[in-house]
Protein backbone atom coordinates (compact mmCIF):
# COMPACT_ATOMS: atom_id res chain seq x y z
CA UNK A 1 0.00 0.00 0.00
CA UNK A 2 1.14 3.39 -0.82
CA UNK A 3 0.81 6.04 2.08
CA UNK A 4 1.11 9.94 2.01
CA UNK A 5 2.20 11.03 4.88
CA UNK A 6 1.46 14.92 5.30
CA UNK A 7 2.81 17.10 8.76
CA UNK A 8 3.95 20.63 9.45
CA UNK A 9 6.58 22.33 11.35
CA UNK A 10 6.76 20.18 14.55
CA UNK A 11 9.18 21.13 17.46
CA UNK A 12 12.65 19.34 17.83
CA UNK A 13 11.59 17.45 20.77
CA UNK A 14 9.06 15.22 19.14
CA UNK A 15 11.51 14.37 16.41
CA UNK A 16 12.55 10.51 18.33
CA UNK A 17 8.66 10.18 17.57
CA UNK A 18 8.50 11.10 13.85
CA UNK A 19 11.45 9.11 13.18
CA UNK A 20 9.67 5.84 14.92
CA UNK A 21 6.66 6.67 13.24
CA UNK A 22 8.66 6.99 9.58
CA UNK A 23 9.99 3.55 10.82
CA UNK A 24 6.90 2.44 11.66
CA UNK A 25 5.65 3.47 7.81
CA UNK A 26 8.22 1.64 6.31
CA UNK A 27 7.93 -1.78 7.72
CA UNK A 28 3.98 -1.60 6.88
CA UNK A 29 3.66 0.86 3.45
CA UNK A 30 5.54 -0.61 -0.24
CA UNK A 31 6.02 3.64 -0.55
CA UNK A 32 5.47 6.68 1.52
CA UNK A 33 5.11 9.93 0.12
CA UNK A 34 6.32 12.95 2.26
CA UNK A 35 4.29 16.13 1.83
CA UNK A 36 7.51 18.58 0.83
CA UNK A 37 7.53 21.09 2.90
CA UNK A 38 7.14 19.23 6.03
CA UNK A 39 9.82 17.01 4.63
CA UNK A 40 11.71 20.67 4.10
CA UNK A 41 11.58 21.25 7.86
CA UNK A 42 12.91 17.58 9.07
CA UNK A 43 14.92 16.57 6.50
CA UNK A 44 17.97 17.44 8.30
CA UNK A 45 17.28 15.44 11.34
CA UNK A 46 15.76 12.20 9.86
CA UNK A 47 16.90 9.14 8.61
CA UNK A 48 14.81 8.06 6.29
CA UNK A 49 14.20 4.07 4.55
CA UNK A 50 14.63 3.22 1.39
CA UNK A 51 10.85 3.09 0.60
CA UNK A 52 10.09 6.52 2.10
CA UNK A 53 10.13 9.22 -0.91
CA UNK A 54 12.00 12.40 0.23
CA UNK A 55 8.99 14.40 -1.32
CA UNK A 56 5.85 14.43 -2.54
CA UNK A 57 5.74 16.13 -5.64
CA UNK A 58 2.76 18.11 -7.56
CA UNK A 59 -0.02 15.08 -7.28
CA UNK A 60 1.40 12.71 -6.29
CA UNK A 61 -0.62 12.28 -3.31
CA UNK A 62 -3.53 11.38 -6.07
CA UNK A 63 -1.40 7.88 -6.82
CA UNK A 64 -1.17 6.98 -3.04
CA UNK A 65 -3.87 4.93 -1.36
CA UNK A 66 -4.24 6.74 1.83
CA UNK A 67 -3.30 9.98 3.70
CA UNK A 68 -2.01 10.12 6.84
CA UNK A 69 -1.42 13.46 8.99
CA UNK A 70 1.13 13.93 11.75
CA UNK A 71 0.10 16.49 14.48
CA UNK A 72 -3.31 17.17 15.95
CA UNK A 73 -6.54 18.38 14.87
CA UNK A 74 -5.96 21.66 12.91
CA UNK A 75 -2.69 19.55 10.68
CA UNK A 76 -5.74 17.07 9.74
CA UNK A 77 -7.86 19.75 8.59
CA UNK A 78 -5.00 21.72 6.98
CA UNK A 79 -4.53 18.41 4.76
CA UNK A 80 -8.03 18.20 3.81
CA UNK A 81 -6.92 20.20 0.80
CA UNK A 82 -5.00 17.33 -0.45
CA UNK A 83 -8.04 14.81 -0.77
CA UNK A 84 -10.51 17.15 -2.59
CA UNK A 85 -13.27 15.22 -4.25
CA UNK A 86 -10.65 12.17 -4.31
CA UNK A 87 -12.15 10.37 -1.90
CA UNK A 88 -9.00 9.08 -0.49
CA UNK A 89 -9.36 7.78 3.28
CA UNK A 90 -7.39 9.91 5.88
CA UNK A 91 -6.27 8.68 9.40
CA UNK A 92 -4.59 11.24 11.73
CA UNK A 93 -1.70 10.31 14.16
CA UNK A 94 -2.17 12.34 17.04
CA UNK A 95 0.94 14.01 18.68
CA UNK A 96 -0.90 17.02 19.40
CA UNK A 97 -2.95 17.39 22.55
CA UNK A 98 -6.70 16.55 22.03
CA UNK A 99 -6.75 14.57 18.82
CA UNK A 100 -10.52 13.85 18.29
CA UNK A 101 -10.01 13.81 14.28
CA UNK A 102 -6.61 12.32 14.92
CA UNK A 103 -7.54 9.16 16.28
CA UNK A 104 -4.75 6.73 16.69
CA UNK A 105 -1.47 7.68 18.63
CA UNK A 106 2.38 6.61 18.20
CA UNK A 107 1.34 3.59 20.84
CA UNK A 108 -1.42 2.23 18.41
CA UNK A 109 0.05 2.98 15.05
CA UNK A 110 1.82 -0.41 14.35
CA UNK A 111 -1.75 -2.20 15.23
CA UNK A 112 -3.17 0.47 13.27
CA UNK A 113 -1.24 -0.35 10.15
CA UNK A 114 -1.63 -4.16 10.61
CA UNK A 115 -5.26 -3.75 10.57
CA UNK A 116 -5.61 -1.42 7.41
CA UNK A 117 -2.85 -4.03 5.40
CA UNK A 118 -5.61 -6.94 6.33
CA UNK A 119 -8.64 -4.68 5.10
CA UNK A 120 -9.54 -4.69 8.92
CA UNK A 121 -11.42 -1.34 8.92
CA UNK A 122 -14.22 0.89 7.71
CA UNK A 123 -14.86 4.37 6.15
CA UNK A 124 -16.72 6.88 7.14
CA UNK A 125 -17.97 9.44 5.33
CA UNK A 126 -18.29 12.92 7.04
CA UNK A 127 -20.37 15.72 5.13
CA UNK A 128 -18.52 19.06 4.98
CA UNK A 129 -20.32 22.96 4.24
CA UNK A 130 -19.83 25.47 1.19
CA UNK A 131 -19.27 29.22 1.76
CA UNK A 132 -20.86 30.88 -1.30
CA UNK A 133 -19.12 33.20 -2.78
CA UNK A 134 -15.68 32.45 -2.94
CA UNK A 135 -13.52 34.84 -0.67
CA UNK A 136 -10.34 35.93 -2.22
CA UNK A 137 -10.68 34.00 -5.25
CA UNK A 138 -10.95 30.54 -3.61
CA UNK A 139 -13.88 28.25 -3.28
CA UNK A 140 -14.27 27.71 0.52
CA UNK A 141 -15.05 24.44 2.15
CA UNK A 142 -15.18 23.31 5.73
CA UNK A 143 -15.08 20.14 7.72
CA UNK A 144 -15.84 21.49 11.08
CA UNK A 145 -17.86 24.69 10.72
CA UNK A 146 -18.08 28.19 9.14
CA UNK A 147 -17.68 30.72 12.03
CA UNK A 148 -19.09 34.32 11.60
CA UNK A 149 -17.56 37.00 14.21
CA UNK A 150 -17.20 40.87 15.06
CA UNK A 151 -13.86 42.13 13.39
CA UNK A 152 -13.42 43.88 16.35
CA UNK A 153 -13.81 43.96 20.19
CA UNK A 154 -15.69 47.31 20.45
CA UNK A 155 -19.38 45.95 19.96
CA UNK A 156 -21.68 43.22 19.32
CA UNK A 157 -22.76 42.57 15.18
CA UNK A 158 -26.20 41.85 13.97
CA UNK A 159 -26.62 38.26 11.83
CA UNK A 160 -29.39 37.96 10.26
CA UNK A 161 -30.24 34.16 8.83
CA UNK A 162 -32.99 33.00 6.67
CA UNK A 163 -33.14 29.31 6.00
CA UNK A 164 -34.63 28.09 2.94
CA UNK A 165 -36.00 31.57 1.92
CA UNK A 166 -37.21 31.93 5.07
CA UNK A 167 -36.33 34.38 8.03
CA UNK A 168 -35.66 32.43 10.70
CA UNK A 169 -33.71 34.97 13.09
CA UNK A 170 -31.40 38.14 14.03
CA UNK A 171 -28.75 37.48 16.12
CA UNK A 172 -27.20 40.11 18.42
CA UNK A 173 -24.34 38.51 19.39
CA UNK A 174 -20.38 38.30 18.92
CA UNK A 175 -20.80 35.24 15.97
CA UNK A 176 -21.97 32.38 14.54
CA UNK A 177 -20.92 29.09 14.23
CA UNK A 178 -22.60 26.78 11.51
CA UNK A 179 -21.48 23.35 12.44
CA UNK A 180 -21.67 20.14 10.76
CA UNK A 181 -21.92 16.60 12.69
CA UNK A 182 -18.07 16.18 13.19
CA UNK A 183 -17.52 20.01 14.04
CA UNK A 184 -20.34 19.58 16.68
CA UNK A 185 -17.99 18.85 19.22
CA UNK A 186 -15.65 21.40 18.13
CA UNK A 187 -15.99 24.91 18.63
CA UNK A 188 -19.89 24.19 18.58
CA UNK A 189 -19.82 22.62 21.96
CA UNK A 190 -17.35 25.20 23.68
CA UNK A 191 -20.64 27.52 23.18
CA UNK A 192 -23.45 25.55 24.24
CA UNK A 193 -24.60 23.51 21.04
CA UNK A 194 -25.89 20.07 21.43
CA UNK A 195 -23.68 17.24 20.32
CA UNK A 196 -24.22 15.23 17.37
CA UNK A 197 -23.45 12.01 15.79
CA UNK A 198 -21.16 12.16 12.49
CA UNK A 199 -23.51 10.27 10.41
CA UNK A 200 -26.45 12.78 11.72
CA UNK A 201 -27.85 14.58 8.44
CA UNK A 202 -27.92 17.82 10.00
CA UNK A 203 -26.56 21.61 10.72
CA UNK A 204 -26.69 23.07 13.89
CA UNK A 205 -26.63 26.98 14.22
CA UNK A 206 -25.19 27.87 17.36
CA UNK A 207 -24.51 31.55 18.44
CA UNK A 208 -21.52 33.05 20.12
CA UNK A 209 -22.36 35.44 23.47
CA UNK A 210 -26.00 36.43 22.39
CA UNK A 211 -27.06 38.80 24.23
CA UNK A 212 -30.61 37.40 24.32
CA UNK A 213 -32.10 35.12 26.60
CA UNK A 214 -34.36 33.79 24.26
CA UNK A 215 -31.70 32.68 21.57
CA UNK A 216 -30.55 28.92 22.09
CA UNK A 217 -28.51 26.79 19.28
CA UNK A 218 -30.90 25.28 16.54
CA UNK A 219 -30.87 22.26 14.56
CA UNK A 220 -31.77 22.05 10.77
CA UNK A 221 -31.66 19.66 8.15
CA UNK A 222 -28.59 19.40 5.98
CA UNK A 223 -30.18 19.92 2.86
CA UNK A 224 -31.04 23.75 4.03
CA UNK A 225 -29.72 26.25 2.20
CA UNK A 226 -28.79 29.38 5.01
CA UNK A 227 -28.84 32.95 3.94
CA UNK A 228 -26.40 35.13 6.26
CA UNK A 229 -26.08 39.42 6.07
CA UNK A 230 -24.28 40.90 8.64
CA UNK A 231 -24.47 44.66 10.35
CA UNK A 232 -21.24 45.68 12.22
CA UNK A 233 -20.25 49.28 13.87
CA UNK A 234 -16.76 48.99 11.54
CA UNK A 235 -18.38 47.87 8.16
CA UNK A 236 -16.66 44.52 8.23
CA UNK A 237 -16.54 41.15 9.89
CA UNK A 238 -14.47 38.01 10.02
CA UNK A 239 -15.26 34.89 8.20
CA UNK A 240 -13.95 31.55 9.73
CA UNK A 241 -13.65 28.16 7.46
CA UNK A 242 -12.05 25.73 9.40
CA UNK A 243 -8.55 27.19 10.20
CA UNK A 244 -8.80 29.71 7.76
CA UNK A 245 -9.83 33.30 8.25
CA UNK A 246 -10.80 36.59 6.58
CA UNK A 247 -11.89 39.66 6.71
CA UNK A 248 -15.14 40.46 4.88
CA UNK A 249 -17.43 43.38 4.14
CA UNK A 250 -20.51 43.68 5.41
CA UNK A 251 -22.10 44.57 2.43
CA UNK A 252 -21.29 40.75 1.13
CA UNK A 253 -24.26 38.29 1.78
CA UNK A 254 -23.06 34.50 2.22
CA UNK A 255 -24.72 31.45 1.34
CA UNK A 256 -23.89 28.24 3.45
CA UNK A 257 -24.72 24.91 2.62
CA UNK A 258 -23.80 21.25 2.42
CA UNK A 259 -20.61 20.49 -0.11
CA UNK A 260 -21.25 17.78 -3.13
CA UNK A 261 -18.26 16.27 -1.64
CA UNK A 262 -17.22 13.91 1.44
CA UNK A 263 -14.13 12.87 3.56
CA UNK A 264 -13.60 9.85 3.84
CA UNK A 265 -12.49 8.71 7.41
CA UNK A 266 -10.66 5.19 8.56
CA UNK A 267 -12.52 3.91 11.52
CA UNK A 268 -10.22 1.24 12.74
CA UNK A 269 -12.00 -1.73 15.10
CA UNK A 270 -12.61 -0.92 18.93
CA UNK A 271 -13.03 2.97 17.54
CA UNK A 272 -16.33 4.11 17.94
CA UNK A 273 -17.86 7.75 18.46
CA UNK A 274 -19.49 6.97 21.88
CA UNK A 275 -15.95 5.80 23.08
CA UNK A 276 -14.09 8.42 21.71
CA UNK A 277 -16.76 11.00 23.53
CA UNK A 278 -15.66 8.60 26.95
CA UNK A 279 -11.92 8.92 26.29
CA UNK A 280 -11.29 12.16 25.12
CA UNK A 281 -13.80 14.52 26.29
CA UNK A 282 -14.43 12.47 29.79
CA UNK A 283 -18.64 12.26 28.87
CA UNK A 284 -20.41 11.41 31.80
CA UNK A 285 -17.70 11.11 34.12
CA UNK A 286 -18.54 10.51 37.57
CA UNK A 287 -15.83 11.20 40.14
CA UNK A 288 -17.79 9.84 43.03
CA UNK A 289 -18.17 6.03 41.57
């Protein structure tokens, strides 16, 4: 099997790691692409088997058979770019601190590999949202969620959303987060939104500070088209997709909805959301049993 592997600048004293983990590649993959500029920043430091390419060129990641990211969660969405419409699975190796996209650690990896060699897993598809128009040229996409904030700290904006053609609310608040099932229990949940399940077919709308007691997140189906224009004291606010943000006028209306796309996930056996909730985000701990 052929394996990308894609990282960024990672500090010096996780390199004994990467170079176990390169091992690790080796034994398991017939060839391992290295995205190049994260090969740029270790190459110095590495040793690297005879199966491992030193780069991975324009496309190439197109003739390997997975993607794997080094880091934590925002290095797995950064190389989201890489399997556009491809389809190709992705499984994140966590060396970061929470890791709920990046699922298996430096402990599990050799199991990890094992299992995927013997066909011993499953994908999972995970919707992701279009930002309509394209900002700055680019078509925007987003895993996790769109985010609409105040540019500045001097005053609340006004969001108003219609959903389907049809008002549905204006928000006094300091943003917006439109979240899809996997970016429910992202920045979503840090604000009060309900936690979903990734196959869920749904959007949740949760906002950011309201200043209204009568505003709570809401729940719509994912084939909803959701209309945005935004009031601010400065003309402008800031557009989040993912990790990526800009700066926007307000005079530009946005248009969210589900992509025609999906990402395709590796669930590995003994991985399941409800445990993953358990282990990483300590649901329903009880310190007194």
């Amino acid at each position: 099997m052929k394996i990308t592997l894609y990282g960024k600048s990672i500090q010096k004293a996780y390199y004994p790691i990467i170079q176990k983990i390169l091992d690790l590649l080796s034994q398991h993959a017939s060839l391992v692409y290295i995205y190049k500029p994260f090969y740029e920043a270790i190459k110095n430091d590495m040793a690297f088997p005879s199966n491992i390419c030193s780069t991975c060129g324009e496309g190439a990641e197109k003739e390997t058979d997975f993607i794997f990211t080094l880091g934590g969660d925002g290095t797995f969405l950064d190389a989201l770019d890489l399997v556009v419409h491809s389809g190709i699975p992705m499984l994140g190796v966590n060396i970061g601190r929470l890791g709920f996209l990046s699922s298996v650690n430096v402990q599990t990896l050799e199991q990890s590999l094992i299992d995927i060699k013997n066909k011993n897993y499953s994908l999972e598809k995970r919707m992701l949202l279009h930002l309509d128009p394209p900002i700055e040229g680019k078509n925007r996409w987003a895993l996790n969620d769109i985010c609409i904030q105040r540019n500045d700290t001097s005053g609340m904006i006004s969001i108003s959303v219609d959903v389907n053609d049809e008002y549905l609310n204006t928000y006094w608040c300091d943003g917006l987060i439109i979240a899809t099932p996997t970016g429910s229990t992202a920045y979503s949940l840090g604000c009060g939104g309900p936690i979903l399940m990734p196959d869920s077919e749904v959007i949740v709308l949760t906002p950011i500070a309201s200043h209204m007691l009568t505003v709570r997140p809401v729940v719509i189906p994912d084939k909803s088209c959701i209309r945005i224009k935004v009031q601010s004291r400065n003309g402008k606010f800031v557009v989040s997709s993912d990790s990526n943000s800009f700066t926007v006028n307000e005079e530009t209306a946005l248009c969210i909805s589900k992509e025609k796309f999906y990402i395709n996930l590796i669930r590995l056996p003994n991985q399941t959301f409800s445990k993953t909730l358990r282990e990483k985000l300590l649901w329903g701990l009880d310190k007194r049993n």
